[in-house]
PDB file of N, CA and C in Angstrom:
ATOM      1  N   UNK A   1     120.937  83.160 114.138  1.00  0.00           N
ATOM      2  CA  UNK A   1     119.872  83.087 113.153  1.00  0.00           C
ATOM      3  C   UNK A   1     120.404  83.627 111.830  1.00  0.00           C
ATOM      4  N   UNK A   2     120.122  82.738 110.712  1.00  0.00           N
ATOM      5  CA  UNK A   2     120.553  83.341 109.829  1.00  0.00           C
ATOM      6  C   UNK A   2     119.992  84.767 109.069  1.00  0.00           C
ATOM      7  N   UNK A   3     120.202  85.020 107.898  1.00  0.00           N
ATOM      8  CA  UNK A   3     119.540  86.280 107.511  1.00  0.00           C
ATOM      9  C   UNK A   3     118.206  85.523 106.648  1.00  0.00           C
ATOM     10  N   UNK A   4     118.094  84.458 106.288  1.00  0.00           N
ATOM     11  CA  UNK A   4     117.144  84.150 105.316  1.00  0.00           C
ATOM     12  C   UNK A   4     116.130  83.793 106.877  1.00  0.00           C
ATOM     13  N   UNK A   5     116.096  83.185 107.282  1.00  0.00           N
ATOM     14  CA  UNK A   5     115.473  82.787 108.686  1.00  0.00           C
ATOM     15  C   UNK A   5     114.870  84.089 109.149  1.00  0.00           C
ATOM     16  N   UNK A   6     115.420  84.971 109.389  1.00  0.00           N
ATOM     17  CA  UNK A   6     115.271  86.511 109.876  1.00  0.00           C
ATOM     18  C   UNK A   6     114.190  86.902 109.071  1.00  0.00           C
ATOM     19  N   UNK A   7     114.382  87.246 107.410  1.00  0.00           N
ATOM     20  CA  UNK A   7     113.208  87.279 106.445  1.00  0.00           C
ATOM     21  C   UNK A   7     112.337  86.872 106.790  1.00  0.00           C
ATOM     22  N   UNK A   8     112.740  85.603 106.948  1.00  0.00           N
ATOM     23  CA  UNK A   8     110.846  84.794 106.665  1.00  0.00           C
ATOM     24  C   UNK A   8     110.075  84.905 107.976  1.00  0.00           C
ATOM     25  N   UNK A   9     111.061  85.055 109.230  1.00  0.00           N
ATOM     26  CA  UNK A   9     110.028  85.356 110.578  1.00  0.00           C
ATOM     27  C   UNK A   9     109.296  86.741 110.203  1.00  0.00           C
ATOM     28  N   UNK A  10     110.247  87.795 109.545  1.00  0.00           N
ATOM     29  CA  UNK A  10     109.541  88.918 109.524  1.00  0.00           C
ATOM     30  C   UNK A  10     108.458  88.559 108.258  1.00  0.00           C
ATOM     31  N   UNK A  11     108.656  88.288 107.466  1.00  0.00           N
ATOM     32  CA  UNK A  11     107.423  88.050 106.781  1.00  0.00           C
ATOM     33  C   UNK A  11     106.148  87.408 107.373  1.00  0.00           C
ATOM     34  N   UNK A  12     106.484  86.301 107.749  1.00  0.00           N
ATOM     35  CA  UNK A  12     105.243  85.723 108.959  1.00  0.00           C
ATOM     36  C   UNK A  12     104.421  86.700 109.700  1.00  0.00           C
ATOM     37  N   UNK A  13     105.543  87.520 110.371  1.00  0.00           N
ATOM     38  CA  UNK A  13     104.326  88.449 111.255  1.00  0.00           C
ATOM     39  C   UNK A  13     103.670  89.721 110.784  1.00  0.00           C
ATOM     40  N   UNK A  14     104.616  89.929 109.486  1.00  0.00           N
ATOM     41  CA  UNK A  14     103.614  90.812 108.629  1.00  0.00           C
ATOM     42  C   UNK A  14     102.885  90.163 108.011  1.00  0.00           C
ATOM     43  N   UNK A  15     102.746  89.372 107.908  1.00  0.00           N
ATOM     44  CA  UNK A  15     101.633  88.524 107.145  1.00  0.00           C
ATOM     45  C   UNK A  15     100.164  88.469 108.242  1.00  0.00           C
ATOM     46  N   UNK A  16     100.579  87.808 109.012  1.00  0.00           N
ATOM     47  CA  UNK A  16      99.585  87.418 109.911  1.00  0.00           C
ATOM     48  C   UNK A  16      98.638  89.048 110.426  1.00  0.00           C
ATOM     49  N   UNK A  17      99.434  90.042 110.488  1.00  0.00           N
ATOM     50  CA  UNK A  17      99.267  91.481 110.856  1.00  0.00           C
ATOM     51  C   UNK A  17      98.249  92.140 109.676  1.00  0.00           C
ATOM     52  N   UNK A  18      98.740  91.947 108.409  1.00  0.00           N
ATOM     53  CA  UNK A  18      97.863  92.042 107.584  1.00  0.00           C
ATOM     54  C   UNK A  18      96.502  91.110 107.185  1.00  0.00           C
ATOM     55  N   UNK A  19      96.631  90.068 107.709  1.00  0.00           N
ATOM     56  CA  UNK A  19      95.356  89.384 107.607  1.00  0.00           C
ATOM     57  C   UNK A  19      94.229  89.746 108.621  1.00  0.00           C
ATOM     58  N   UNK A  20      94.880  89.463 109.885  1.00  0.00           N
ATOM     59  CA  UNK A  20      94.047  89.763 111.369  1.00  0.00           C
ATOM     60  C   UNK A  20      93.576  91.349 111.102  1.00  0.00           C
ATOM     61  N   UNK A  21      94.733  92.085 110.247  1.00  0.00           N
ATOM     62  CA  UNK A  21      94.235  93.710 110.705  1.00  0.00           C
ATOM     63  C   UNK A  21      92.827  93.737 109.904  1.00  0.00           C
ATOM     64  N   UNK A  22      93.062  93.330 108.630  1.00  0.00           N
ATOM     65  CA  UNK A  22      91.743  93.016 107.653  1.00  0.00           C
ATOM     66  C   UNK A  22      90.441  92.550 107.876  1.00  0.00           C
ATOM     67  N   UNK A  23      90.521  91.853 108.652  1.00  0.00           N
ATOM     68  CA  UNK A  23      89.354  91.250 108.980  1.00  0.00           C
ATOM     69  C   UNK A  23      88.662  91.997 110.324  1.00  0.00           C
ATOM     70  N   UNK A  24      89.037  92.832 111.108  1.00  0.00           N
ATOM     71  CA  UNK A  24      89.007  93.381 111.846  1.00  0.00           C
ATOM     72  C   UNK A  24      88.446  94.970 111.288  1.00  0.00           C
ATOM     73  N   UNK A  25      89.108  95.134 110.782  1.00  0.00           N
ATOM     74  CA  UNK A  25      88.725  96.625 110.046  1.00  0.00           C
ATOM     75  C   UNK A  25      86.971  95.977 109.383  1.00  0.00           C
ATOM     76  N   UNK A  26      87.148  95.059 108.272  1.00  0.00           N
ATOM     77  CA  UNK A  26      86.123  94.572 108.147  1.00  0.00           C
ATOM     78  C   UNK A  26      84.566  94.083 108.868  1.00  0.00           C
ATOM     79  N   UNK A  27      85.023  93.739 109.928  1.00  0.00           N
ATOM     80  CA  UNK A  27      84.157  93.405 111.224  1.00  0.00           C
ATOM     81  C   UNK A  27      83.700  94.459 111.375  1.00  0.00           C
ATOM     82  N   UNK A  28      84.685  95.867 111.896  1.00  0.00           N
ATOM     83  CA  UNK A  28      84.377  96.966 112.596  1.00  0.00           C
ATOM     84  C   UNK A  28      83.108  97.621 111.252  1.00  0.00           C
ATOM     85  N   UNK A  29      83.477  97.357 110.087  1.00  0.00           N
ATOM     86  CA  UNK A  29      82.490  98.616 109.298  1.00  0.00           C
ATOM     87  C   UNK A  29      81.463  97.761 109.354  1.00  0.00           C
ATOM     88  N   UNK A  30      81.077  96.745 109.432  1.00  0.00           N
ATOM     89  CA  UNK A  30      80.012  96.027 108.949  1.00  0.00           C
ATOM     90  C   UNK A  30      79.280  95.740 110.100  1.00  0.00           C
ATOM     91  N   UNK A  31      79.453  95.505 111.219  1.00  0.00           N
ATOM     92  CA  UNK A  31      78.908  95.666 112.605  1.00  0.00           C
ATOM     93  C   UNK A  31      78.626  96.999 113.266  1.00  0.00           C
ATOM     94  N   UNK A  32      79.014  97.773 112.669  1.00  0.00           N
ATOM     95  CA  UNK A  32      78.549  99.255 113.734  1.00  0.00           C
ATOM     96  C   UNK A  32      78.054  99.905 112.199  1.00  0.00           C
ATOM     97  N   UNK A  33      78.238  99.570 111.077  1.00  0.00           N
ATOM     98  CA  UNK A  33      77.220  99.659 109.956  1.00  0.00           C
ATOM     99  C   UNK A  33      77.649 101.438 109.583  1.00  0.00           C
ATOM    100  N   UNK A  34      79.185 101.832 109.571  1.00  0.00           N
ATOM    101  CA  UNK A  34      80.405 102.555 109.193  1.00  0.00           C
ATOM    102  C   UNK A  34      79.913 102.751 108.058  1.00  0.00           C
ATOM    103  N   UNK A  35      79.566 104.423 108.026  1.00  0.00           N
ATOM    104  CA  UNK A  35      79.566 105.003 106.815  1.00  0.00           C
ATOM    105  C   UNK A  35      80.094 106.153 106.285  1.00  0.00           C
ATOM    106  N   UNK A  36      80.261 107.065 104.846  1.00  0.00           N
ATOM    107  CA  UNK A  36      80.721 107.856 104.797  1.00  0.00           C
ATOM    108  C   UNK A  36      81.888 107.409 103.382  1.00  0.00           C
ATOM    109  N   UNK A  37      82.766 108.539 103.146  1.00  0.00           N
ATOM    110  CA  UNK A  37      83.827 108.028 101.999  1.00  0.00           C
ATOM    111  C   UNK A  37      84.776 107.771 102.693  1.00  0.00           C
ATOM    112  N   UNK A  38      85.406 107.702 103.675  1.00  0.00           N
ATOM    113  CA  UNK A  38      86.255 107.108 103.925  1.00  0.00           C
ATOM    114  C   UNK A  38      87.009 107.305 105.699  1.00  0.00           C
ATOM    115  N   UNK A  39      87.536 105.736 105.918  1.00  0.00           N
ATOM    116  CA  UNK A  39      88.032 105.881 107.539  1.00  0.00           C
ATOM    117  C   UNK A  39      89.212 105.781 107.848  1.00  0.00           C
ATOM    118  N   UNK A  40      89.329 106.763 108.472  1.00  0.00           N
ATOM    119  CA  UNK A  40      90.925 107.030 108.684  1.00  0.00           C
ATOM    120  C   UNK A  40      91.657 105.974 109.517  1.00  0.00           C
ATOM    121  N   UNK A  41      92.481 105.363 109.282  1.00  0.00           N
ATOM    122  CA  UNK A  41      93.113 104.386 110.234  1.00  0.00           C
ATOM    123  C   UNK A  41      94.414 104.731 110.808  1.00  0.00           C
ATOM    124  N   UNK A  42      94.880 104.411 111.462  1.00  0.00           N
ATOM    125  CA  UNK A  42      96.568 104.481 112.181  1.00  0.00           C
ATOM    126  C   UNK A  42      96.762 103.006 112.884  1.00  0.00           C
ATOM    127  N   UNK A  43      98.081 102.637 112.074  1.00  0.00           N
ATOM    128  CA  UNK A  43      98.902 101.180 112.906  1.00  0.00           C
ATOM    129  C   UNK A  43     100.307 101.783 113.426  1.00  0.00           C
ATOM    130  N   UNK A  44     100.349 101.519 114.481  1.00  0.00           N
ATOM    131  CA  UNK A  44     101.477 101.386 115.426  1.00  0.00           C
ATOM    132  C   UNK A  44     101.953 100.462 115.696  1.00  0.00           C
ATOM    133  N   UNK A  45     103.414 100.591 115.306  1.00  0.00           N
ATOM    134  CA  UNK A  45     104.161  99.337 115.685  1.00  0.00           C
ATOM    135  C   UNK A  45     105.431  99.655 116.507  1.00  0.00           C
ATOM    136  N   UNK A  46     105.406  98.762 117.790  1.00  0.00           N
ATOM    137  CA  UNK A  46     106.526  98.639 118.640  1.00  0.00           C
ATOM    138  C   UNK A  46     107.541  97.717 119.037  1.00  0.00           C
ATOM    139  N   UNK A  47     108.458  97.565 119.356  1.00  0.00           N
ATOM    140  CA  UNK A  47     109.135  96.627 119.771  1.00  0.00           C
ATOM    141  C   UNK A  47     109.831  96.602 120.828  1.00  0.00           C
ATOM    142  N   UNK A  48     109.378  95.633 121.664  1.00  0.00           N
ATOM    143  CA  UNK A  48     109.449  95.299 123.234  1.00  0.00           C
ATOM    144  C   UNK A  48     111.064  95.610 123.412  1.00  0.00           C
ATOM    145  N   UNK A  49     111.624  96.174 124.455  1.00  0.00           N
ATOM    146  CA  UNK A  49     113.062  96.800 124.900  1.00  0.00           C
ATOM    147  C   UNK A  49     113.655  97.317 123.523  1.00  0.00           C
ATOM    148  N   UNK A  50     113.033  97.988 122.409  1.00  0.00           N
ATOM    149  CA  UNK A  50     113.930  98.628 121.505  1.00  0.00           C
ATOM    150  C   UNK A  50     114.061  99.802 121.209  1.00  0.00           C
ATOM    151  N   UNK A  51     112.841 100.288 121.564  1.00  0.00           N
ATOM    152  CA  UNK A  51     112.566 101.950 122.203  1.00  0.00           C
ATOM    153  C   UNK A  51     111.642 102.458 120.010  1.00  0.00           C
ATOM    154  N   UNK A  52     112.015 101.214 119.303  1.00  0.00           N
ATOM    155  CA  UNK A  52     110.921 101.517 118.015  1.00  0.00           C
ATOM    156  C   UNK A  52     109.467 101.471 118.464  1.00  0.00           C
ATOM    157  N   UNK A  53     108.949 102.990 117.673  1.00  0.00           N
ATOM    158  CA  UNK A  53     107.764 103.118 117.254  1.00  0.00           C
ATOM    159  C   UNK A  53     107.443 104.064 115.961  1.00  0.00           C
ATOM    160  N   UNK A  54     106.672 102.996 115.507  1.00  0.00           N
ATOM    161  CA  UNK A  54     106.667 103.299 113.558  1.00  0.00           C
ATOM    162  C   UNK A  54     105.166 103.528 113.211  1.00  0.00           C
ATOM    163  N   UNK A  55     104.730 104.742 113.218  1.00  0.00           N
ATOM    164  CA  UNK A  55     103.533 105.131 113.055  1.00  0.00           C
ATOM    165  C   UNK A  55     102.687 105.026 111.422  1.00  0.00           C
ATOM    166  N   UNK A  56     101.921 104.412 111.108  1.00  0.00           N
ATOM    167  CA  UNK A  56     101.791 104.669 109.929  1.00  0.00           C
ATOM    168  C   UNK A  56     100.223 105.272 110.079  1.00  0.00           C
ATOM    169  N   UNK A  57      99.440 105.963 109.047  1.00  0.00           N
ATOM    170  CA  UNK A  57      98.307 106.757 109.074  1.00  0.00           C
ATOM    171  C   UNK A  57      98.026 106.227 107.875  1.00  0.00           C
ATOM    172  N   UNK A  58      96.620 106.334 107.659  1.00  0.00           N
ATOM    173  CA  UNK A  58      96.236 106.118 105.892  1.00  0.00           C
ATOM    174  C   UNK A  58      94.927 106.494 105.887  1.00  0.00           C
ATOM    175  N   UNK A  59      93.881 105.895 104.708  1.00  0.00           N
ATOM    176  CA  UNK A  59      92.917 106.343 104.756  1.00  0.00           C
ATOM    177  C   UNK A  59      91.920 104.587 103.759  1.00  0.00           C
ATOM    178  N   UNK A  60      90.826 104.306 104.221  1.00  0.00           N
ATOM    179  CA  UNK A  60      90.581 103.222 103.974  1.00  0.00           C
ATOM    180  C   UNK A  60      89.081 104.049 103.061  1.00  0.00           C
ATOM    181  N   UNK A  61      89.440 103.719 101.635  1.00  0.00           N
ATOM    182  CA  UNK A  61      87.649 104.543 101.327  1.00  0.00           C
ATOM    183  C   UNK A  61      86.789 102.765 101.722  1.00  0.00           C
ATOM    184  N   UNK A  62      85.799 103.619 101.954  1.00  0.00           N
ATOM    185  CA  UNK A  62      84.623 102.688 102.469  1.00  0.00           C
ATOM    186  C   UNK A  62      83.642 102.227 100.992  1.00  0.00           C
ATOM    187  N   UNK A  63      82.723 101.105 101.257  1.00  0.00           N
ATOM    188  CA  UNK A  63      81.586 101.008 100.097  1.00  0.00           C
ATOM    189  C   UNK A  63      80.687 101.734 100.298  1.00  0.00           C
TER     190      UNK A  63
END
């Protein structure tokens, strides 16, 4: 595989990761009707036989 090939798969699945996560977060405040200034989130990411895990934490302010 080349290296430009390599890019663009990884872009794809961060892409798709950021869309699905969005709409999901979205779902979640607006269906259980999530309030307050703000919700703390955490994404974990792993990779199958590589022994990576990449924790990220943040904070989402709410409307």
């Amino acid at each position: 595989m080349s290296e430009d090939a390599f890019n663009i798969s990884i872009r794809k699945f961060l892409k798709e990761v950021g869309v699905t996560s969005q709409r999901k977060i979205e779902e979640t405040v607006r269906e259980r009707q999530i309030s307050g200034k703000k919700l703390k989130v955490r994404m974990t990411l792993t990779a199958e036989g590589t022994g990576l895990t990449h924790v990220v934490d943040g904070e989402i302010e709410l409307p």
